[in-house]
PDB file of N, CA and C in Angstrom:
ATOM      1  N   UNK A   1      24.374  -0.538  11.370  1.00  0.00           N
ATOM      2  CA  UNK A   1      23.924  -0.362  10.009  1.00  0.00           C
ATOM      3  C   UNK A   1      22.415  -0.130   9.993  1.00  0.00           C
ATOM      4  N   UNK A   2      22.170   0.870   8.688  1.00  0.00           N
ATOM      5  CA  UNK A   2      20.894   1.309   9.100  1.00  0.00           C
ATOM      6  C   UNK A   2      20.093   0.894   7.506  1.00  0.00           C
ATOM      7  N   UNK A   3      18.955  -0.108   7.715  1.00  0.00           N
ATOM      8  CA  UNK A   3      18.944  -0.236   6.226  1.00  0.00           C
ATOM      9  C   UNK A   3      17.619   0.696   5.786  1.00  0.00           C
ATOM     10  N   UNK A   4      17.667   1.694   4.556  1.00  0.00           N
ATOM     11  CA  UNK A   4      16.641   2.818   4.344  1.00  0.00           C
ATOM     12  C   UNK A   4      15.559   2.089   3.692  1.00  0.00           C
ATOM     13  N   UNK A   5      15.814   0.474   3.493  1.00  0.00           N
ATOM     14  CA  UNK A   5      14.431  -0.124   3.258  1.00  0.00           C
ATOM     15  C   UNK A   5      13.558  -0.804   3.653  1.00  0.00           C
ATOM     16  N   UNK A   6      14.182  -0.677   4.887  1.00  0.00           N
ATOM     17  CA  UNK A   6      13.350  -1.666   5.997  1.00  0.00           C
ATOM     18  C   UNK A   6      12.060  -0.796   6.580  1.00  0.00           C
ATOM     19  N   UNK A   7      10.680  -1.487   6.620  1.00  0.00           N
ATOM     20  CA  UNK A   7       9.456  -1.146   6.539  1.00  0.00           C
ATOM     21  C   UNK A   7       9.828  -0.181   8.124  1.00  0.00           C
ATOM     22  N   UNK A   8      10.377  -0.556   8.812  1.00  0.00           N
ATOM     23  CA  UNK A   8      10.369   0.739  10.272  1.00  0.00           C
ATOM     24  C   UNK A   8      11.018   1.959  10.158  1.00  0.00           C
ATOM     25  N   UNK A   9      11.752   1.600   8.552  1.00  0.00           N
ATOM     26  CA  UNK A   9      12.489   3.087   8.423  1.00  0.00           C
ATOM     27  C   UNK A   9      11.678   3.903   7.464  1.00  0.00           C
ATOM     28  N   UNK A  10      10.575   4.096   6.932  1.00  0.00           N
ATOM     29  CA  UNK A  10       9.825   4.894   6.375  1.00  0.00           C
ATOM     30  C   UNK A  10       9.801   6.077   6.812  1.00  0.00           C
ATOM     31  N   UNK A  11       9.979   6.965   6.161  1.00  0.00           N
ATOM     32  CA  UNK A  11       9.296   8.396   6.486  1.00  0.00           C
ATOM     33  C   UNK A  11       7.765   8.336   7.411  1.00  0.00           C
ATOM     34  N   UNK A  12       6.731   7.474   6.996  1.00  0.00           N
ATOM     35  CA  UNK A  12       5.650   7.533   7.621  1.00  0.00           C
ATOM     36  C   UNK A  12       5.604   7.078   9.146  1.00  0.00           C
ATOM     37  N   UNK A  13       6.585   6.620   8.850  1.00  0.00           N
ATOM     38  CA  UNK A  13       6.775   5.882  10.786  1.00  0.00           C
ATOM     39  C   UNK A  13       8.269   6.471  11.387  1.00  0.00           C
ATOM     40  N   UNK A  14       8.749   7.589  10.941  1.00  0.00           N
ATOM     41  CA  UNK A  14       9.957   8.174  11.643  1.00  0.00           C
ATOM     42  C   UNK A  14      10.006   9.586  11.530  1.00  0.00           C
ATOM     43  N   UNK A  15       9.649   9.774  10.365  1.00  0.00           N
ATOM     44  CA  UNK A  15       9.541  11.645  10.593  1.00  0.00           C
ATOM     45  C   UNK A  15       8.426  12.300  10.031  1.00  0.00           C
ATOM     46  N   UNK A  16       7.331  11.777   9.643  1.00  0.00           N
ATOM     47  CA  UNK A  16       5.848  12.512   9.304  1.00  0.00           C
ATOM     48  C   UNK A  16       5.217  12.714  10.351  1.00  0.00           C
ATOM     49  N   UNK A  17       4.650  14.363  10.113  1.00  0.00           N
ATOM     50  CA  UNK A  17       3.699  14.780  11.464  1.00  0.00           C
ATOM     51  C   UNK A  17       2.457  13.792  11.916  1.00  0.00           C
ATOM     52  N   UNK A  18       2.050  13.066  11.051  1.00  0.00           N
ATOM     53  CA  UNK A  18       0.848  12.009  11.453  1.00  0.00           C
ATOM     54  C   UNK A  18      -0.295  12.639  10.375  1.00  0.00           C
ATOM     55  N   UNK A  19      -0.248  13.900   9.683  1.00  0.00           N
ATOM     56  CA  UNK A  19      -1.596  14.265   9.027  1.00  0.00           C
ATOM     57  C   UNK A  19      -1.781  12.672   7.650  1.00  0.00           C
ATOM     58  N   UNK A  20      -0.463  12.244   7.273  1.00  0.00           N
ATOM     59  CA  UNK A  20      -1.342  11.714   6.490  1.00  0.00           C
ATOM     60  C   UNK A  20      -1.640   9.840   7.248  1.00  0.00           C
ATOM     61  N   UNK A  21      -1.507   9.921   8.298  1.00  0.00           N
ATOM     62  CA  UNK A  21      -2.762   8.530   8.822  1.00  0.00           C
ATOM     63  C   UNK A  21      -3.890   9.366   8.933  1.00  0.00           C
ATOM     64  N   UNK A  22      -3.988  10.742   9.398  1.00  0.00           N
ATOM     65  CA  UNK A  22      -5.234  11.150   9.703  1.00  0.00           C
ATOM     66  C   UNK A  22      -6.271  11.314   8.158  1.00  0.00           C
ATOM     67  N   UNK A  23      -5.391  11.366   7.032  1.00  0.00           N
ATOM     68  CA  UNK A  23      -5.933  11.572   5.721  1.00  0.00           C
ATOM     69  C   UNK A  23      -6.583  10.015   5.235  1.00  0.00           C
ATOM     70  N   UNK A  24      -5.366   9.159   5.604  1.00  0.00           N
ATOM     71  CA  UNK A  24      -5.696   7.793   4.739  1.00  0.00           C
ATOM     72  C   UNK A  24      -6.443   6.843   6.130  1.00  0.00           C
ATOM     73  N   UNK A  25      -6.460   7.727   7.036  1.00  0.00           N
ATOM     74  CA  UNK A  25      -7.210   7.443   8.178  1.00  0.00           C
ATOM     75  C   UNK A  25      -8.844   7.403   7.524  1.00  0.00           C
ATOM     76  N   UNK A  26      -8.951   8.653   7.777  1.00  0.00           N
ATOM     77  CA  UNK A  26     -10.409   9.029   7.245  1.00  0.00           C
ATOM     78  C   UNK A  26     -11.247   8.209   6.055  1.00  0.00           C
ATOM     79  N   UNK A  27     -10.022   8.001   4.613  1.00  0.00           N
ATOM     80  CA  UNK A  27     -10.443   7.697   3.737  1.00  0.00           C
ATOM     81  C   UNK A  27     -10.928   6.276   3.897  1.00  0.00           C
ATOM     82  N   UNK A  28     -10.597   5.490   4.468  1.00  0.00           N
ATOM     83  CA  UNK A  28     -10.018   4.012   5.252  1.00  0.00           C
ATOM     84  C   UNK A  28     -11.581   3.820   5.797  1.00  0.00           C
ATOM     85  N   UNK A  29     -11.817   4.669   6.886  1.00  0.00           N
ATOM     86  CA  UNK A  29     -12.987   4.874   7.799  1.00  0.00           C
ATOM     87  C   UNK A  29     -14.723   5.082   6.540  1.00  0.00           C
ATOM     88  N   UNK A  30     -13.910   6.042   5.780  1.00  0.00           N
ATOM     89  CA  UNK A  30     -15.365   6.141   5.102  1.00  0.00           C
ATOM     90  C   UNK A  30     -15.641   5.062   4.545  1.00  0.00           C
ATOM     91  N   UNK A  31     -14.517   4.507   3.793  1.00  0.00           N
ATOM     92  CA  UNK A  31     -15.052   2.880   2.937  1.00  0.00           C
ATOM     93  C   UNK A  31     -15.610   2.044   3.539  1.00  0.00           C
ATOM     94  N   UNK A  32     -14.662   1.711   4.601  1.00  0.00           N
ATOM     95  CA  UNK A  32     -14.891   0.697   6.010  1.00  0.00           C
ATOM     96  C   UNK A  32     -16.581   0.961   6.469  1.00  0.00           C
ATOM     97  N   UNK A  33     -17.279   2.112   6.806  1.00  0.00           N
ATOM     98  CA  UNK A  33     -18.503   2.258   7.289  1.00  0.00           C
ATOM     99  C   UNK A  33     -19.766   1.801   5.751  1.00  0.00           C
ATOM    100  N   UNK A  34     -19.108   2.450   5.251  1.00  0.00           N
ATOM    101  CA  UNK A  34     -19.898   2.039   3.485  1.00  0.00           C
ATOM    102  C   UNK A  34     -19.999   0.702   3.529  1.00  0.00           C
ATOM    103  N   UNK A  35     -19.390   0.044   3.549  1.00  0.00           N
ATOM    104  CA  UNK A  35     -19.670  -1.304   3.328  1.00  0.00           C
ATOM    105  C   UNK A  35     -20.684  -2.087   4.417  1.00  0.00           C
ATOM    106  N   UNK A  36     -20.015  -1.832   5.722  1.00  0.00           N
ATOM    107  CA  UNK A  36     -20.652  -2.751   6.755  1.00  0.00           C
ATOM    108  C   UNK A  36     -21.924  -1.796   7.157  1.00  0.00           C
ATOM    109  N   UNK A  37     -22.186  -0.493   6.659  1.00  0.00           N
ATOM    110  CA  UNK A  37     -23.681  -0.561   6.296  1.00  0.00           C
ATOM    111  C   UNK A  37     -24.452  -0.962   5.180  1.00  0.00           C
ATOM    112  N   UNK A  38     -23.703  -1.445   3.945  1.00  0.00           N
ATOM    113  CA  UNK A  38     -24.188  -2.309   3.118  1.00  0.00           C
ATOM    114  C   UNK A  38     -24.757  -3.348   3.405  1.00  0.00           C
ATOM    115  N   UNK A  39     -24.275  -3.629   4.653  1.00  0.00           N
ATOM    116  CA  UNK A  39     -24.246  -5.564   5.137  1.00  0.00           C
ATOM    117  C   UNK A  39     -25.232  -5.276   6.395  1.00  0.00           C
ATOM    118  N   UNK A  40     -25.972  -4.442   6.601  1.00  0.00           N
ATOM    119  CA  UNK A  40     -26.575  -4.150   7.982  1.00  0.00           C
ATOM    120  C   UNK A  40     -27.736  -5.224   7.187  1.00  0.00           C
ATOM    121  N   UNK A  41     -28.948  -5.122   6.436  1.00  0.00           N
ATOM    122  CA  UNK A  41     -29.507  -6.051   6.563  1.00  0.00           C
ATOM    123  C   UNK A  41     -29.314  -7.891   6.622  1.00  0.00           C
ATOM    124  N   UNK A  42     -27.993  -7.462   6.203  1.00  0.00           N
ATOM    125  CA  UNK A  42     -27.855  -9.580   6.191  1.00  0.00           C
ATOM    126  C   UNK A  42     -27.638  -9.363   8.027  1.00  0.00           C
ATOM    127  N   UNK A  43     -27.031  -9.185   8.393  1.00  0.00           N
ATOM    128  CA  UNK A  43     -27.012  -8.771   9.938  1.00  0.00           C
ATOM    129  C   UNK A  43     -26.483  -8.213  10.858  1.00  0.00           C
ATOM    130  N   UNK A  44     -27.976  -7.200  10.890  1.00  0.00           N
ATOM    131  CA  UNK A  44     -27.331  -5.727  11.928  1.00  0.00           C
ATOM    132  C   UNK A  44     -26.851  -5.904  13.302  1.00  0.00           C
ATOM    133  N   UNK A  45     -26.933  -6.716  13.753  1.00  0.00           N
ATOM    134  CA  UNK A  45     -25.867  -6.526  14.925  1.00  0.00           C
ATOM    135  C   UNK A  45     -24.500  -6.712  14.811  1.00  0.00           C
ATOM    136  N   UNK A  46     -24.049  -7.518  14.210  1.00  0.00           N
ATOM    137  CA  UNK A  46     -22.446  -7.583  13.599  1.00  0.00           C
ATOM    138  C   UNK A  46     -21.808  -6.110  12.487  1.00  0.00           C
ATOM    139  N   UNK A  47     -22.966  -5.645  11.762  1.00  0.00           N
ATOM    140  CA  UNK A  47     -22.810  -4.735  11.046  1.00  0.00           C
ATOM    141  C   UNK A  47     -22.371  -3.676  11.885  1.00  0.00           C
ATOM    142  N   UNK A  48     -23.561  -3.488  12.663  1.00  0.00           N
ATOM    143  CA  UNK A  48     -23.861  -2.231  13.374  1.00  0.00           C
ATOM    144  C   UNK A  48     -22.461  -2.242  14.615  1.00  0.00           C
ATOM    145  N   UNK A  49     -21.998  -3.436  14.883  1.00  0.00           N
ATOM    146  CA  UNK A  49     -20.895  -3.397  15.701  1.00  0.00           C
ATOM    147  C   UNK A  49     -19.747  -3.059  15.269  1.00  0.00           C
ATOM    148  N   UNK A  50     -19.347  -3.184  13.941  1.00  0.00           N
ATOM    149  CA  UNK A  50     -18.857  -2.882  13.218  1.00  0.00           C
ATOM    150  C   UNK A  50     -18.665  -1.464  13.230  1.00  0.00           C
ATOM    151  N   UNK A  51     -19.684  -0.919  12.736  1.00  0.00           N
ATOM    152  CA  UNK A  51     -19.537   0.549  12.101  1.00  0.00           C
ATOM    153  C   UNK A  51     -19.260   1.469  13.555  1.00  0.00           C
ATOM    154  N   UNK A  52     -19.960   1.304  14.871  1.00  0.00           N
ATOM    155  CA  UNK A  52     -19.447   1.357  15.987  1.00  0.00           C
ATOM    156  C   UNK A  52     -17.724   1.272  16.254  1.00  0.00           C
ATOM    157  N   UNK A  53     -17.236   0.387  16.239  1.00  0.00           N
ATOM    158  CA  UNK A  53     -15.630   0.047  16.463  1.00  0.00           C
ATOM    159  C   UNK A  53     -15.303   0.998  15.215  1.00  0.00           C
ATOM    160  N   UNK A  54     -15.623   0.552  14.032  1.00  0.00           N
ATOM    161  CA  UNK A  54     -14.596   1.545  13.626  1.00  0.00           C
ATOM    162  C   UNK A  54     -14.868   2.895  13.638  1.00  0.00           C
ATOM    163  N   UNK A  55     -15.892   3.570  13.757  1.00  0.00           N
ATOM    164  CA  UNK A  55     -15.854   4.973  14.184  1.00  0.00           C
ATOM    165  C   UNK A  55     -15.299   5.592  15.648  1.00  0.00           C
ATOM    166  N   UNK A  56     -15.217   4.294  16.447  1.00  0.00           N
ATOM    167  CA  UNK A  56     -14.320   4.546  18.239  1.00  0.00           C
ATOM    168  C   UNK A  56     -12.691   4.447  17.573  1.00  0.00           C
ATOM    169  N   UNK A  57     -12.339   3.700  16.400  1.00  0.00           N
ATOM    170  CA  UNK A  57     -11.117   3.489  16.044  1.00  0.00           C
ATOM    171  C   UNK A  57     -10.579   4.740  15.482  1.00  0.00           C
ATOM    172  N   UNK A  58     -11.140   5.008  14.701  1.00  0.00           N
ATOM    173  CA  UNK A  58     -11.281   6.550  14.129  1.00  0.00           C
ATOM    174  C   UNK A  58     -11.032   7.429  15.387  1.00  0.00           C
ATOM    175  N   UNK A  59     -11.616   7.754  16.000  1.00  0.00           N
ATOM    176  CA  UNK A  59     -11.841   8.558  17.118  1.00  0.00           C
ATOM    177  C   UNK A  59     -10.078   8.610  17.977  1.00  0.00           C
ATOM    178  N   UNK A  60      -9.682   6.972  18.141  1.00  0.00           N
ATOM    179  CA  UNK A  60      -8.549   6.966  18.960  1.00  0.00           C
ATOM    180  C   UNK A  60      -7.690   7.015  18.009  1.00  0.00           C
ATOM    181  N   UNK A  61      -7.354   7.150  16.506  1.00  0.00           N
ATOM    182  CA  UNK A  61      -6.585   7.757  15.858  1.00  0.00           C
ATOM    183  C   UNK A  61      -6.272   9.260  15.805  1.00  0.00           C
ATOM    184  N   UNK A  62      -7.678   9.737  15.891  1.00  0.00           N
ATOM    185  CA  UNK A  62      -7.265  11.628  16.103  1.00  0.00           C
ATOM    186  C   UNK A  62      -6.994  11.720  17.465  1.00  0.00           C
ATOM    187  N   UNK A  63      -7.296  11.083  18.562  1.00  0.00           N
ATOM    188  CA  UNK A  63      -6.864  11.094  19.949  1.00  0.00           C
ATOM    189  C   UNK A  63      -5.534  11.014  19.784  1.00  0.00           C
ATOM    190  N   UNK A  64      -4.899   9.653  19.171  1.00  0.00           N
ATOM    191  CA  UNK A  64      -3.390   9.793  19.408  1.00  0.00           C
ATOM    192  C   UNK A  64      -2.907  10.651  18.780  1.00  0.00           C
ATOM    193  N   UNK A  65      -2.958  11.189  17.835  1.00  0.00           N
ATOM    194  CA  UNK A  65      -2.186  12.134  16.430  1.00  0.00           C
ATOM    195  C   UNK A  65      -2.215  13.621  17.438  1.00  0.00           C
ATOM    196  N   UNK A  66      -3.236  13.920  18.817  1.00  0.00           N
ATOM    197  CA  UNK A  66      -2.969  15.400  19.574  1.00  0.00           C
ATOM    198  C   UNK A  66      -2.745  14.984  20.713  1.00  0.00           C
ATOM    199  N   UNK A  67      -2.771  13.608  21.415  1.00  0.00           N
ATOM    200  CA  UNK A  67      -2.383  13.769  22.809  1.00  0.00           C
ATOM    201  C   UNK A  67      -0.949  13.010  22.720  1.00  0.00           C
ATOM    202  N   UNK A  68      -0.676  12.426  21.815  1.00  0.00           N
ATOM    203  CA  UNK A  68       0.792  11.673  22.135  1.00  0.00           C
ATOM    204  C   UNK A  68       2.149  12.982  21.381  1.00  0.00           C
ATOM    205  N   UNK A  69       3.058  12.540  22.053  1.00  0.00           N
ATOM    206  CA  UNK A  69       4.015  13.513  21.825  1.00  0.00           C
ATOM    207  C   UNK A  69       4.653  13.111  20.413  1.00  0.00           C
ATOM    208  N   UNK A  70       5.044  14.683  19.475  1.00  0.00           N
ATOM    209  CA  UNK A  70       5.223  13.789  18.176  1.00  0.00           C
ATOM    210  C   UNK A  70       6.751  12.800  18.092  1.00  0.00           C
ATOM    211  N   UNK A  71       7.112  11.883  17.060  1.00  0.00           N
ATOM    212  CA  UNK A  71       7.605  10.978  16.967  1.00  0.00           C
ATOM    213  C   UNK A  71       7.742   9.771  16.508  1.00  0.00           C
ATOM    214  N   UNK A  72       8.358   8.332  16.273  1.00  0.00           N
ATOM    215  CA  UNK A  72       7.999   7.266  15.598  1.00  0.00           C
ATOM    216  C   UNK A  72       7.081   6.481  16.720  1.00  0.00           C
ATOM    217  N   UNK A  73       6.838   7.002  17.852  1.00  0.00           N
ATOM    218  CA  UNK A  73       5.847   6.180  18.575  1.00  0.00           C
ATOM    219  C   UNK A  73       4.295   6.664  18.370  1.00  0.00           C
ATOM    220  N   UNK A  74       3.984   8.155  18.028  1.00  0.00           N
ATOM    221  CA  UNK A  74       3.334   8.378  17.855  1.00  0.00           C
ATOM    222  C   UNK A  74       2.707   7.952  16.366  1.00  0.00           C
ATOM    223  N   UNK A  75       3.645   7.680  15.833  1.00  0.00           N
ATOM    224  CA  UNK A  75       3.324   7.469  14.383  1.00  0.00           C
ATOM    225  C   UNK A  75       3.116   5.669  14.016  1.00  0.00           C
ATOM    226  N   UNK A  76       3.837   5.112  14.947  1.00  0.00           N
ATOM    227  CA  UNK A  76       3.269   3.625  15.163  1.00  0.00           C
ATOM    228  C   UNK A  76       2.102   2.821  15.395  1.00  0.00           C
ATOM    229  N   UNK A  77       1.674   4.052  16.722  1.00  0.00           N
ATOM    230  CA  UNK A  77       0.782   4.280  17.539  1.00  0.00           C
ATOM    231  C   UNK A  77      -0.445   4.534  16.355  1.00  0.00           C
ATOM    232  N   UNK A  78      -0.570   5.168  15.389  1.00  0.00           N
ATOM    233  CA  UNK A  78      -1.546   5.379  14.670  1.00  0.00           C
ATOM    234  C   UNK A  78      -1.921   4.704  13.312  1.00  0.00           C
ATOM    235  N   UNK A  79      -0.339   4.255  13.412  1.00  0.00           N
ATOM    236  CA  UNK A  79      -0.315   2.753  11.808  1.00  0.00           C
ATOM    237  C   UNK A  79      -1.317   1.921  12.842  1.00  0.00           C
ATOM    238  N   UNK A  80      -0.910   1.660  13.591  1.00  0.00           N
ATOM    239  CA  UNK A  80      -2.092   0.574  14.678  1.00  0.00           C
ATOM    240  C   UNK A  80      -3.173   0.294  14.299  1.00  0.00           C
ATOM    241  N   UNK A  81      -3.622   1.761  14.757  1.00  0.00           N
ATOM    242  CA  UNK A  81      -5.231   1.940  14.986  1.00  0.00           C
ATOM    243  C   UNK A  81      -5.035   1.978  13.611  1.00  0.00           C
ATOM    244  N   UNK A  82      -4.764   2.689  12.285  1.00  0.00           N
ATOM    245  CA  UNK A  82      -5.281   2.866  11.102  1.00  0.00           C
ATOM    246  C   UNK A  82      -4.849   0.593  11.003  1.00  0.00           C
ATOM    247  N   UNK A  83      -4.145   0.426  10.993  1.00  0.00           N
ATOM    248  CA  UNK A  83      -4.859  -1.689  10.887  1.00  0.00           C
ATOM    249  C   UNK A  83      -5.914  -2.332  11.381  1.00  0.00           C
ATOM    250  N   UNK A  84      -5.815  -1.581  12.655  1.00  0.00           N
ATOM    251  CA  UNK A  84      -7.150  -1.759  13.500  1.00  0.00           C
ATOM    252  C   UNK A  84      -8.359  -1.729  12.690  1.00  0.00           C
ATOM    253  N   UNK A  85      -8.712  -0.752  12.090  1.00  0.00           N
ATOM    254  CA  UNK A  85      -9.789  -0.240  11.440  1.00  0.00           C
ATOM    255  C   UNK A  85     -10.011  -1.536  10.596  1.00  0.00           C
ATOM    256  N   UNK A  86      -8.843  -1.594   9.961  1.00  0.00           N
ATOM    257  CA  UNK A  86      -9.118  -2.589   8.657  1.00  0.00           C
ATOM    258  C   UNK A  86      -9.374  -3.828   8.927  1.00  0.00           C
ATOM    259  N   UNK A  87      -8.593  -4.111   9.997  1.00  0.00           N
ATOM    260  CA  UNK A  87      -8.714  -5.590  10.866  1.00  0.00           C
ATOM    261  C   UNK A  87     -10.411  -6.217  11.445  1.00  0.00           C
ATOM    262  N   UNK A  88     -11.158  -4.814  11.965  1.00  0.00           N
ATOM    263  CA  UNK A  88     -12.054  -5.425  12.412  1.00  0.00           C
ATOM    264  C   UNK A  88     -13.136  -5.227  11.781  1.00  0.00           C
ATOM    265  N   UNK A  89     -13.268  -4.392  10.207  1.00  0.00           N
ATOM    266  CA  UNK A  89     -13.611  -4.205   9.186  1.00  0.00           C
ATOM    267  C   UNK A  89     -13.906  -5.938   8.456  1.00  0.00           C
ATOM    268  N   UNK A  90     -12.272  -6.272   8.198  1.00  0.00           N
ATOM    269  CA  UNK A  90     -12.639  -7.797   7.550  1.00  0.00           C
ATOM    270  C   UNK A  90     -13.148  -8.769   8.440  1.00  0.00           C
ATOM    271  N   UNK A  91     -13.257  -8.816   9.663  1.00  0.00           N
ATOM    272  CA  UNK A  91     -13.916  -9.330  10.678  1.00  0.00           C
ATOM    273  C   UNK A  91     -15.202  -9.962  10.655  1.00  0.00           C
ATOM    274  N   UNK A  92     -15.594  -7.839  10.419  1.00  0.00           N
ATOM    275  CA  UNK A  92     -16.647  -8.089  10.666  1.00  0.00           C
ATOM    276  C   UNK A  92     -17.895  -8.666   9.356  1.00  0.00           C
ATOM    277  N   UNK A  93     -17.077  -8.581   7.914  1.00  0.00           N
ATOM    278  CA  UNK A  93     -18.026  -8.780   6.647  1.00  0.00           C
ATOM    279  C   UNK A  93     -17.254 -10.526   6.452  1.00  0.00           C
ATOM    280  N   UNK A  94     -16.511 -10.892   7.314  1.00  0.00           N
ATOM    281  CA  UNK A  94     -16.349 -12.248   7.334  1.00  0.00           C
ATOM    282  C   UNK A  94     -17.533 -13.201   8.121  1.00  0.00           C
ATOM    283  N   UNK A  95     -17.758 -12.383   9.446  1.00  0.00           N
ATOM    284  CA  UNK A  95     -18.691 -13.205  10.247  1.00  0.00           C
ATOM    285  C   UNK A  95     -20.219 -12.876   9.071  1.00  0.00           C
ATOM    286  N   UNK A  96     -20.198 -11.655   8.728  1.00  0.00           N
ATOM    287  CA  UNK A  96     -21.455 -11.517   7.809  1.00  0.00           C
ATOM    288  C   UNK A  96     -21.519 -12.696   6.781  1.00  0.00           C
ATOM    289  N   UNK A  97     -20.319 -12.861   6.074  1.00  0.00           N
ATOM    290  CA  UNK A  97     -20.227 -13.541   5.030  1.00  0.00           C
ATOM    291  C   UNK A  97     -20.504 -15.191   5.371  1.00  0.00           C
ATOM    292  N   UNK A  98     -19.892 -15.492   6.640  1.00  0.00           N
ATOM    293  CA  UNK A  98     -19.927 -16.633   7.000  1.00  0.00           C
ATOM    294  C   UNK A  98     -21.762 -16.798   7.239  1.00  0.00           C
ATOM    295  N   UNK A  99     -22.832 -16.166   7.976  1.00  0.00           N
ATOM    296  CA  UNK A  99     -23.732 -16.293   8.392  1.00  0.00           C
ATOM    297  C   UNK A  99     -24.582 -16.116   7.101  1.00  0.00           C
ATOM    298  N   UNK A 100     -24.435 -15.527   6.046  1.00  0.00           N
ATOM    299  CA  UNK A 100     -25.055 -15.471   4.818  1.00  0.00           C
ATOM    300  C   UNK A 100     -24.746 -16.744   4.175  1.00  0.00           C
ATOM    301  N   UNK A 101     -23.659 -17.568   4.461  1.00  0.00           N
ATOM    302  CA  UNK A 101     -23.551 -18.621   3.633  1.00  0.00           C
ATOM    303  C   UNK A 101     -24.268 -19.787   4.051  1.00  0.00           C
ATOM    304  N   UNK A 102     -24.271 -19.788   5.488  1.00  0.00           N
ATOM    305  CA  UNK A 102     -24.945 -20.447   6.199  1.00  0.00           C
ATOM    306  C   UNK A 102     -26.269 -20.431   5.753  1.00  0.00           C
ATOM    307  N   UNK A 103     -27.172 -19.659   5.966  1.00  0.00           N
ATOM    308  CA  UNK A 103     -28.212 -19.499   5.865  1.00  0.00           C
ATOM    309  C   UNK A 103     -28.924 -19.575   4.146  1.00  0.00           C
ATOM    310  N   UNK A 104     -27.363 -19.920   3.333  1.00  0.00           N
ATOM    311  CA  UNK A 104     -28.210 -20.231   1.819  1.00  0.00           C
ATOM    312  C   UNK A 104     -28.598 -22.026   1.820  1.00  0.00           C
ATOM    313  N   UNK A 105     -28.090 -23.353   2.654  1.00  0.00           N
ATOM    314  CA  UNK A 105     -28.122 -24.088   2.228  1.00  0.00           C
ATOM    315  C   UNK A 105     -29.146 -24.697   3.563  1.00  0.00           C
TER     316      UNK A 105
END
């Protein structure tokens, strides 16, 4: 039995060419850098590490979307990295957030 609502049976993870992670990829990436250069002066090395990873994350999203063969692995493969992004995004304006709080009392 195959259930058509279970989150692995999506169109986006079984039969889409990958353009739209590369779309909501991008869009994802621009916010993601906007912000944690917002946060570069509370502190740029966490910022700046930040905007680093996720532009290498970025990078290994269009890597996988032309070197992996198409498919639901390829398309897994790029839900990943597009969490990735977001993952080390809240990371990184958490450690900001944490060190700004610190430093008010």
């Amino acid at each position: 039995m195959t259930d058509p609502t279970r989150v692995r049976s999506q169109a986006a993870l079984t039969t889409s060419t990958g353009l739209i992670w590369i779309l909501l990829g991008t869009v994802l990436a621009a916010i993601c850098v906007a912000v944690l250069l917002t946060l570069v002066g509370l502190a740029p090395v966490v910022a700046w590490t930040g905007v680093a990873l996720v532009v290498a994350l970025y990078v290994g999203l269009l890597i996988v979307r032309f070197a992996v063969r198409p498919g639901s692995r390829r398309l897994v493969a790029m839900a990943s990295v597009f969490g990735a992004i977001a993952l080390v995004t809240l990371i990184c304006v958490v450690l900001i957030s944490g060190s700004a709080w610190g430093s008010l009392g």
